[in-house]
PDB file of N, CA and C in Angstrom:
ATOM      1  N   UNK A   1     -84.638-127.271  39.167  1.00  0.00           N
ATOM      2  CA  UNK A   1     -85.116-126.470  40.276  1.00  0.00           C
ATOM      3  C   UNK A   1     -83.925-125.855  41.014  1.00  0.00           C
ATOM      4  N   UNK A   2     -84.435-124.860  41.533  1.00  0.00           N
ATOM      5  CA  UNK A   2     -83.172-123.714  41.900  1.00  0.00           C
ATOM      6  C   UNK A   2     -82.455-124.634  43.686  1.00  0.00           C
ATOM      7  N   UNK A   3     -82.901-125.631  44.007  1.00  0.00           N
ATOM      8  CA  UNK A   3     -82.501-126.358  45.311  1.00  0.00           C
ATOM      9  C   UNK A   3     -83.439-127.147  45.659  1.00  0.00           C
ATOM     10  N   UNK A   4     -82.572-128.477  45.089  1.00  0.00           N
ATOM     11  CA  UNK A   4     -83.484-129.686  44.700  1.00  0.00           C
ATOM     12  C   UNK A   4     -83.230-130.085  46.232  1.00  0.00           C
ATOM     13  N   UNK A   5     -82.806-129.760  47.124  1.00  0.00           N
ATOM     14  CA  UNK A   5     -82.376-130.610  48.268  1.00  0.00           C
ATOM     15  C   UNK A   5     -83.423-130.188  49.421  1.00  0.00           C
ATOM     16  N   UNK A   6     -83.671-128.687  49.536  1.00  0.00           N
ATOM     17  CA  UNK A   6     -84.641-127.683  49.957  1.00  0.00           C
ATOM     18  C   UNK A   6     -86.234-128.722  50.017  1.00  0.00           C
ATOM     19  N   UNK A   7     -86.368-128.814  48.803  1.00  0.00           N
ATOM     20  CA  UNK A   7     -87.546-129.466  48.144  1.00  0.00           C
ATOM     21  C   UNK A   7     -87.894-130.726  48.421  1.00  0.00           C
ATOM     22  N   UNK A   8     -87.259-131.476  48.906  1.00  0.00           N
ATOM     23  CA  UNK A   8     -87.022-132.733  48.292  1.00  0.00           C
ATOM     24  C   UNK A   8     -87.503-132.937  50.432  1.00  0.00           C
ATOM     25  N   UNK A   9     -86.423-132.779  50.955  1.00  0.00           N
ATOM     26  CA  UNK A   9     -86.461-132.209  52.288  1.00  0.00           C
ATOM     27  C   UNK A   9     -88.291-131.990  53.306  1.00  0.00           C
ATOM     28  N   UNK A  10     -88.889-130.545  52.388  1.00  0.00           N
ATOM     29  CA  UNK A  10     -90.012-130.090  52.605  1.00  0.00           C
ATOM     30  C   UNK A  10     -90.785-131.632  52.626  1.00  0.00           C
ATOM     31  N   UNK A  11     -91.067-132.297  50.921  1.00  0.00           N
ATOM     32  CA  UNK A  11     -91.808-133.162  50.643  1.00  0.00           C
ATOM     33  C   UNK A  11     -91.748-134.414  51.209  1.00  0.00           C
ATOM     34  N   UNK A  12     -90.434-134.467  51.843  1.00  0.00           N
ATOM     35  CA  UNK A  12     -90.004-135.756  52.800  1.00  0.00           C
ATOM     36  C   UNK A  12     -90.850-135.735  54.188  1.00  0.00           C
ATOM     37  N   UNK A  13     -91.055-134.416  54.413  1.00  0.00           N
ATOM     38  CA  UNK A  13     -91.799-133.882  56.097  1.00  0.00           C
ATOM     39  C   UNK A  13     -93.457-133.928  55.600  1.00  0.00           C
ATOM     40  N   UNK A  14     -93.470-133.785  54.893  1.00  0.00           N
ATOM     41  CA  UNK A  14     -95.202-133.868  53.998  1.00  0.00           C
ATOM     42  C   UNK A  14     -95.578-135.132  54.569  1.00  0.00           C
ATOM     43  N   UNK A  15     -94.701-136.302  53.320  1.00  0.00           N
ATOM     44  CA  UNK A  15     -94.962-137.495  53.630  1.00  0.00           C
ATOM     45  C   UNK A  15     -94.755-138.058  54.715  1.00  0.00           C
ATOM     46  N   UNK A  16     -93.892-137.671  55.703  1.00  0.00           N
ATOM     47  CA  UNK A  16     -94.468-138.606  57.132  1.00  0.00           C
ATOM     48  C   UNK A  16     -95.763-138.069  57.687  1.00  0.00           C
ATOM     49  N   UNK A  17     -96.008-136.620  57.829  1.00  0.00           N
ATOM     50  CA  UNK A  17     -96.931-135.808  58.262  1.00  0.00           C
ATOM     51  C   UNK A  17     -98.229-137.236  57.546  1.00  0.00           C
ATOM     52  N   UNK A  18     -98.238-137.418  56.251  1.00  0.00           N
ATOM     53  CA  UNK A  18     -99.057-138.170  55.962  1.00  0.00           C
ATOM     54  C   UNK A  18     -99.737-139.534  56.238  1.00  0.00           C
ATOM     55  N   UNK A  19     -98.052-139.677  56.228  1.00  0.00           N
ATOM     56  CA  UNK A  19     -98.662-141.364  57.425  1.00  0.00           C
ATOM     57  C   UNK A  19     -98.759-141.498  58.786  1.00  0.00           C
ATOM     58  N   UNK A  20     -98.168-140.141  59.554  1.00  0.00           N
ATOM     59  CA  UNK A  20     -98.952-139.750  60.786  1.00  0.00           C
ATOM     60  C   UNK A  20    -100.360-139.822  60.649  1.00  0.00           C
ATOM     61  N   UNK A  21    -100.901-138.836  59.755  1.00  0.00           N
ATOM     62  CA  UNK A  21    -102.357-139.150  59.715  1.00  0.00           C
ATOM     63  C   UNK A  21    -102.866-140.388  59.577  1.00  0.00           C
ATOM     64  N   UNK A  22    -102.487-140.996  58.142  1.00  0.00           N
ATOM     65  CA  UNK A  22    -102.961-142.422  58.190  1.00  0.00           C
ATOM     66  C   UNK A  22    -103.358-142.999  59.416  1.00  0.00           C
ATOM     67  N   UNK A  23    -102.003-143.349  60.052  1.00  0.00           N
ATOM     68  CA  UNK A  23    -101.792-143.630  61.406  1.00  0.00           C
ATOM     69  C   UNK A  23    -102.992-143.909  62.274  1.00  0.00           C
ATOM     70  N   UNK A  24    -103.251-142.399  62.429  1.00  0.00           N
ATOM     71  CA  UNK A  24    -104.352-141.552  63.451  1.00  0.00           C
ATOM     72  C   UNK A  24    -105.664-141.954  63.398  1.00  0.00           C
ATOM     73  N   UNK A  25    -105.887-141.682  62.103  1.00  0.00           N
ATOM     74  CA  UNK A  25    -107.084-141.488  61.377  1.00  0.00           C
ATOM     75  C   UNK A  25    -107.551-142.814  59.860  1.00  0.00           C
ATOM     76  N   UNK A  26    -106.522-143.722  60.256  1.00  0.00           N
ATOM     77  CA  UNK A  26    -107.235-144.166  58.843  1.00  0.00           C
ATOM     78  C   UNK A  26    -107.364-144.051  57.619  1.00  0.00           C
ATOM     79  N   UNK A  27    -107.812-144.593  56.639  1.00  0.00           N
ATOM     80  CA  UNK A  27    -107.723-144.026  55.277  1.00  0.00           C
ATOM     81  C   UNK A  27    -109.417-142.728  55.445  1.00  0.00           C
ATOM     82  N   UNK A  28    -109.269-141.895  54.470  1.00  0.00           N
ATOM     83  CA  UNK A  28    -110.074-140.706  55.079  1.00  0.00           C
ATOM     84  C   UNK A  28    -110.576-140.546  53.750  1.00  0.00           C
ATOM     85  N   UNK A  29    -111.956-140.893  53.395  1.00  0.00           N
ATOM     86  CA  UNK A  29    -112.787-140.479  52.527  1.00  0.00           C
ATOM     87  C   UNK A  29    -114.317-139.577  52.926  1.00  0.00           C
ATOM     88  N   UNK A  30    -113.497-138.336  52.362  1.00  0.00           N
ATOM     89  CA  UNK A  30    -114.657-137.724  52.861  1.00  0.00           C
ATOM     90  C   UNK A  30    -115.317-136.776  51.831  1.00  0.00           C
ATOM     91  N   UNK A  31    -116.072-136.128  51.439  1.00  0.00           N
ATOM     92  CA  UNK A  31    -117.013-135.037  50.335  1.00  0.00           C
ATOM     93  C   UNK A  31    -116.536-134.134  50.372  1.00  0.00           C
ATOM     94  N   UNK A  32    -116.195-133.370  49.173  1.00  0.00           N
ATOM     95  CA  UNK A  32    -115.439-132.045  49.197  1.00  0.00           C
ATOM     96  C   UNK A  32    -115.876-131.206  50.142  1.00  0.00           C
ATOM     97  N   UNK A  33    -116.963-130.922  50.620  1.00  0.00           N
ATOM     98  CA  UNK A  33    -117.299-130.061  51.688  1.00  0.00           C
ATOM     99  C   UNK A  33    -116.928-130.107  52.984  1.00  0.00           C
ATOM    100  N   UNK A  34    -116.174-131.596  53.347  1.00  0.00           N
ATOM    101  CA  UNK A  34    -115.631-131.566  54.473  1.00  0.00           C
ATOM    102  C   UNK A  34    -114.554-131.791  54.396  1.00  0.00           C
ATOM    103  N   UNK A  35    -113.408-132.058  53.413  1.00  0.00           N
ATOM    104  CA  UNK A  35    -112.550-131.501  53.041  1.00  0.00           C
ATOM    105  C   UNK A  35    -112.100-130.196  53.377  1.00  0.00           C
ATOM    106  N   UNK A  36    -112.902-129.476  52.501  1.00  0.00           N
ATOM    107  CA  UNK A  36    -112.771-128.337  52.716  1.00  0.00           C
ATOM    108  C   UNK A  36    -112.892-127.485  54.419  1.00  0.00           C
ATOM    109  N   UNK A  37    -113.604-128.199  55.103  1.00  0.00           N
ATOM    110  CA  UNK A  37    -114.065-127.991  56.163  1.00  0.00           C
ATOM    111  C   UNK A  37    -112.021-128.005  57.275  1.00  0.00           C
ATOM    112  N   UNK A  38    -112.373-129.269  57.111  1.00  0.00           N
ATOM    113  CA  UNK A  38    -110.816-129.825  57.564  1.00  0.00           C
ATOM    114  C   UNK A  38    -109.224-128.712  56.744  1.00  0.00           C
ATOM    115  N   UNK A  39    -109.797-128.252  55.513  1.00  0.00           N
ATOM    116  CA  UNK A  39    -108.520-128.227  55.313  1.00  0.00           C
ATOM    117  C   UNK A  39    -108.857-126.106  56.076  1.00  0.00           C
ATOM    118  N   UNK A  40    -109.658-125.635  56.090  1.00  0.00           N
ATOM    119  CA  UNK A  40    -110.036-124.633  56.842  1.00  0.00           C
ATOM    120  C   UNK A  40    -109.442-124.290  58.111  1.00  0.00           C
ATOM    121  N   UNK A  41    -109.924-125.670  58.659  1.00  0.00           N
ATOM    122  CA  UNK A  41    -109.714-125.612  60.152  1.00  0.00           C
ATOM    123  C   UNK A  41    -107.817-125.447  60.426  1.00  0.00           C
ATOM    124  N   UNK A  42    -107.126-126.395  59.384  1.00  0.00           N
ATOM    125  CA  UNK A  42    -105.919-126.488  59.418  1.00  0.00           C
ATOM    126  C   UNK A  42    -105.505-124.828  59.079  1.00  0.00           C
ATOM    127  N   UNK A  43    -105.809-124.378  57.874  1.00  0.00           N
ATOM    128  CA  UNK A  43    -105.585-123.177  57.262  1.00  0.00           C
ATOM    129  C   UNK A  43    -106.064-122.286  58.553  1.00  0.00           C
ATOM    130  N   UNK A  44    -106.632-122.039  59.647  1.00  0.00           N
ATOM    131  CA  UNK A  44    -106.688-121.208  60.485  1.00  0.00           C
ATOM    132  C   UNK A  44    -105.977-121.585  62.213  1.00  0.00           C
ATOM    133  N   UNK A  45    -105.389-122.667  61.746  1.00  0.00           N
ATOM    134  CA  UNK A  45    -103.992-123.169  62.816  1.00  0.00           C
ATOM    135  C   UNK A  45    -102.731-122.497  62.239  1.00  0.00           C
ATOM    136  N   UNK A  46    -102.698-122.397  61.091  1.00  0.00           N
ATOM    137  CA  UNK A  46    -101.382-121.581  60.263  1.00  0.00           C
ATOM    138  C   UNK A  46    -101.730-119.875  61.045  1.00  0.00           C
ATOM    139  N   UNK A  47    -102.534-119.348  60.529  1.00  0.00           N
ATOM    140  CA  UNK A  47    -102.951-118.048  61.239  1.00  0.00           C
ATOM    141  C   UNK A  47    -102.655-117.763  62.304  1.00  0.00           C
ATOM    142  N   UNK A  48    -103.154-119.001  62.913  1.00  0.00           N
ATOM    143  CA  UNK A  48    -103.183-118.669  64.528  1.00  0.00           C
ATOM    144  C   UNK A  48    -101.538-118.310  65.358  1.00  0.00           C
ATOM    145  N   UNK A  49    -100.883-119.365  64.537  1.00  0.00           N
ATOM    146  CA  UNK A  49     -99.443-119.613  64.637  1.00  0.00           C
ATOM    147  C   UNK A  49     -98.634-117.911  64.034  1.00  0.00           C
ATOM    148  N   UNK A  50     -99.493-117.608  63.355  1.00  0.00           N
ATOM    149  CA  UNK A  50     -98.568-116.817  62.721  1.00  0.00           C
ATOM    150  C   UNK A  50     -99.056-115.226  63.768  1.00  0.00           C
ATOM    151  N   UNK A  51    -100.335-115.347  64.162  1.00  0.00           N
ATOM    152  CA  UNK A  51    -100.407-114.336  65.152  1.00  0.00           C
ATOM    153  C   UNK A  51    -100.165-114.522  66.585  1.00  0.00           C
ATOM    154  N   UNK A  52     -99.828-115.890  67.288  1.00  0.00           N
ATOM    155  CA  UNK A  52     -98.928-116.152  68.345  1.00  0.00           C
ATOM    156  C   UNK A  52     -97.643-116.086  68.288  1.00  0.00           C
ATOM    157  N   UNK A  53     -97.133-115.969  66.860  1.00  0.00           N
ATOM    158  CA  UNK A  53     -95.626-115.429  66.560  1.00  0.00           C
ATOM    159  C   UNK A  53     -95.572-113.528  67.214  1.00  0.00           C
ATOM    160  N   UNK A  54     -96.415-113.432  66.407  1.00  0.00           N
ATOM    161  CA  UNK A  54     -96.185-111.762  66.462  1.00  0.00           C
ATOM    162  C   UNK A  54     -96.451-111.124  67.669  1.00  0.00           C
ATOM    163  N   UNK A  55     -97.362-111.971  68.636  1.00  0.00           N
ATOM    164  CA  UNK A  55     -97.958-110.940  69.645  1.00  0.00           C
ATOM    165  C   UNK A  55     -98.230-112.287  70.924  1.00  0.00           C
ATOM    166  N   UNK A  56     -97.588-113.181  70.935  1.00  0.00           N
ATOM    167  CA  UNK A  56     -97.698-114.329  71.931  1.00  0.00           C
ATOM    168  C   UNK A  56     -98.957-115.079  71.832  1.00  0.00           C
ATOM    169  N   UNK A  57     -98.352-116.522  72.826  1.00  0.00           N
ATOM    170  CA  UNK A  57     -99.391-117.741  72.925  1.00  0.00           C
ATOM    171  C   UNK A  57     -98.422-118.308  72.746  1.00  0.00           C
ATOM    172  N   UNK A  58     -99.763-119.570  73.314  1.00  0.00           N
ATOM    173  CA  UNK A  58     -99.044-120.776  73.077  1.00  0.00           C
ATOM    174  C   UNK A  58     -98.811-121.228  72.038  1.00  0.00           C
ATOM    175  N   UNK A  59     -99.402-120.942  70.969  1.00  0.00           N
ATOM    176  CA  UNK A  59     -98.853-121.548  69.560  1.00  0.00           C
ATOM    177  C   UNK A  59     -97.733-120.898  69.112  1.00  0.00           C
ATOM    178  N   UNK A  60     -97.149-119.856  69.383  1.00  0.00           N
ATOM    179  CA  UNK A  60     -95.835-119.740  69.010  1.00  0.00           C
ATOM    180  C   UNK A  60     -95.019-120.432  68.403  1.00  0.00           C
ATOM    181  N   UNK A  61     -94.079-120.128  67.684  1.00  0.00           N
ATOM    182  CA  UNK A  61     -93.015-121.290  66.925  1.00  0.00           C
ATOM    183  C   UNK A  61     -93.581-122.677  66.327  1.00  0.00           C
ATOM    184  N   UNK A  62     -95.273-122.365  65.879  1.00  0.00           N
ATOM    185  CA  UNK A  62     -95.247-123.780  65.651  1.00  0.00           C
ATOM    186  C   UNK A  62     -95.845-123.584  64.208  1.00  0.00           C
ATOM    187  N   UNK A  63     -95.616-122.550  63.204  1.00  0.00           N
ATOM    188  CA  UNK A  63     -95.524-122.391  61.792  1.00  0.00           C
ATOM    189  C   UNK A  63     -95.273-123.271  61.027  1.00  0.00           C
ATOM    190  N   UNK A  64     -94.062-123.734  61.257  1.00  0.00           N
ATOM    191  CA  UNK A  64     -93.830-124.841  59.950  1.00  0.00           C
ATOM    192  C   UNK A  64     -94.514-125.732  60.279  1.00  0.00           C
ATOM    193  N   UNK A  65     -94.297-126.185  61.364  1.00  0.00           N
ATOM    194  CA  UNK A  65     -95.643-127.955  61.594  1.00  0.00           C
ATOM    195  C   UNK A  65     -96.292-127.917  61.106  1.00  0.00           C
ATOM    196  N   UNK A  66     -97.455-126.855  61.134  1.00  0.00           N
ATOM    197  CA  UNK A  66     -98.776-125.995  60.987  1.00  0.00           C
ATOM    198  C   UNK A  66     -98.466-125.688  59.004  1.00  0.00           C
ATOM    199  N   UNK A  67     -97.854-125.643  58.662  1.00  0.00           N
ATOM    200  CA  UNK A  67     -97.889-125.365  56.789  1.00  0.00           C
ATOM    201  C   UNK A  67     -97.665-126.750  57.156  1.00  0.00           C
ATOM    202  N   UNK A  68     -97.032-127.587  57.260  1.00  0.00           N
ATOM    203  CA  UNK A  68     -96.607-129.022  56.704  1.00  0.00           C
ATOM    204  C   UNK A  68     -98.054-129.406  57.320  1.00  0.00           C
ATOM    205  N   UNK A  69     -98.637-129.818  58.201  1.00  0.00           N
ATOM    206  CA  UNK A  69    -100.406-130.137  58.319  1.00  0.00           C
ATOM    207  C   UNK A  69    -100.772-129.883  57.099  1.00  0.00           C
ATOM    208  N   UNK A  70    -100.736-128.812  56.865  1.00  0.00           N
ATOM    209  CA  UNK A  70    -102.022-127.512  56.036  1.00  0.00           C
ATOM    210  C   UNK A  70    -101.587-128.830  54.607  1.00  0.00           C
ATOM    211  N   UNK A  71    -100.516-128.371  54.312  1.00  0.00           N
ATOM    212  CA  UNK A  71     -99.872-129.090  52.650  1.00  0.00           C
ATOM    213  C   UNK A  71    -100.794-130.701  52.716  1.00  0.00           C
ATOM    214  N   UNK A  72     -99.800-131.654  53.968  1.00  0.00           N
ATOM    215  CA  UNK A  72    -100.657-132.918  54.027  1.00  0.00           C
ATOM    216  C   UNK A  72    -102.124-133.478  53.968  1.00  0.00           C
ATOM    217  N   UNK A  73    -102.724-132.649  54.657  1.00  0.00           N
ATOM    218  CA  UNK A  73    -104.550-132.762  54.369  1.00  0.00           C
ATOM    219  C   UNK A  73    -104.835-132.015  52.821  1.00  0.00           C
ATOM    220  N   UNK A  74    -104.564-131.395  52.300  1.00  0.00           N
ATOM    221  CA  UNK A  74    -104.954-130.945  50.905  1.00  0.00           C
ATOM    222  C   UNK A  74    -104.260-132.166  50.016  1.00  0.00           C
ATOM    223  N   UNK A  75    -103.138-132.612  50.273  1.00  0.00           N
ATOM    224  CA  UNK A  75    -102.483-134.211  49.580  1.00  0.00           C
ATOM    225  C   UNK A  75    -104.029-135.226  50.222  1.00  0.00           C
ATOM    226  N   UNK A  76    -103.928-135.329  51.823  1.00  0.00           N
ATOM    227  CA  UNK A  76    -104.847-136.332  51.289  1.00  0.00           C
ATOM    228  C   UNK A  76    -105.982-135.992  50.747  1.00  0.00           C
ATOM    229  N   UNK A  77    -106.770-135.111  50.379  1.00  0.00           N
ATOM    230  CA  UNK A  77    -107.582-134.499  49.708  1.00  0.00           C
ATOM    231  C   UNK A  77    -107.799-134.854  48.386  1.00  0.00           C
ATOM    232  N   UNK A  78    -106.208-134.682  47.740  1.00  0.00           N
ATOM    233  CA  UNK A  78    -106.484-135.252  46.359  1.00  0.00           C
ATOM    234  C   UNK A  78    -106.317-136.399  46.318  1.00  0.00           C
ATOM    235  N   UNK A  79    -105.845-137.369  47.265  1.00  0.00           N
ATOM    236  CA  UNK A  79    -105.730-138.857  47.495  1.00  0.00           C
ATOM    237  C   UNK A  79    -106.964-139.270  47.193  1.00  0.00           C
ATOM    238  N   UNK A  80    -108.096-139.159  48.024  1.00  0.00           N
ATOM    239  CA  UNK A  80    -109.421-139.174  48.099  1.00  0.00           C
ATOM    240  C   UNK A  80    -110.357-139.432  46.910  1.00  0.00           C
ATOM    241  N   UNK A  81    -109.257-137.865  45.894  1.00  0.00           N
ATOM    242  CA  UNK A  81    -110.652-137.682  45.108  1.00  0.00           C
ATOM    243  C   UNK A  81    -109.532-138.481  43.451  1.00  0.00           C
ATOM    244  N   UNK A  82    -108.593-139.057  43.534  1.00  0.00           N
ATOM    245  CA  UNK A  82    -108.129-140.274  42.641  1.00  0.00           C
ATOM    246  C   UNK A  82    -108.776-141.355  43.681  1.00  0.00           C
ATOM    247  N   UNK A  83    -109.168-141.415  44.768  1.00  0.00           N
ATOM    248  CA  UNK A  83    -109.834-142.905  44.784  1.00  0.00           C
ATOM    249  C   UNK A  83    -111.310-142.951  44.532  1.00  0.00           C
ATOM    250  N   UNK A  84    -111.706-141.578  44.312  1.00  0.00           N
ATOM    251  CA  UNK A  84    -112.713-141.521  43.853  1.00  0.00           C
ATOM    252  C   UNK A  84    -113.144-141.494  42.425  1.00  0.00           C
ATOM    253  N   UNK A  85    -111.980-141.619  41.403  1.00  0.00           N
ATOM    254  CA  UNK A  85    -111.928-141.739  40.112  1.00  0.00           C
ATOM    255  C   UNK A  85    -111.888-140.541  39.621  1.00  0.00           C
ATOM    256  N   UNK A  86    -111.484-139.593  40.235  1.00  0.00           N
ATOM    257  CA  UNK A  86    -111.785-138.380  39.512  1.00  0.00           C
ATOM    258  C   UNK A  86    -109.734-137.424  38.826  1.00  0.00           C
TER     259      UNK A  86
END
């Protein structure tokens, strides 16, 4: 990989992001539809961030948090659905 350190870095911020959740929330088994629901809601905190960049708010500057969320709930997502045997 063209910057294994870059990478390595990103996936390091994933995984705490992940056991933040744990944390929070518990182990989280839920039906793809609310999955999907959740990973939505995250996917339109990225947006939001990215149009309080351009034109103000309070979410300003808070992009990367907001992709590292987005990445972590789609991980636990597939967490879920290997404990679901699939």
């Amino acid at each position: 990989m063209a910057n294994d350190n870059a990478l390595t870095k990103v996936l390091d911020r994933i995984v705490q992001e992940r056991g933040y959740q744990d944390a929070k929330w518990g182990e989280q088994n839920h039906t793809d539809e609310w999955w999907l629901a959740i990973l939505g809601e995250e996917y339109g905190e990225v947006a939001q961030a990215i149009l309080h960049d351009e034109f103000g708010g309070n979410h300003a500057g808070t992009l990367r948090a907001e992709m590292v969320q987005l990445a972590a709930v789609a991980i636990a997502w597939l967490e879920c659905m290997d404990r679901r045997g699939e």
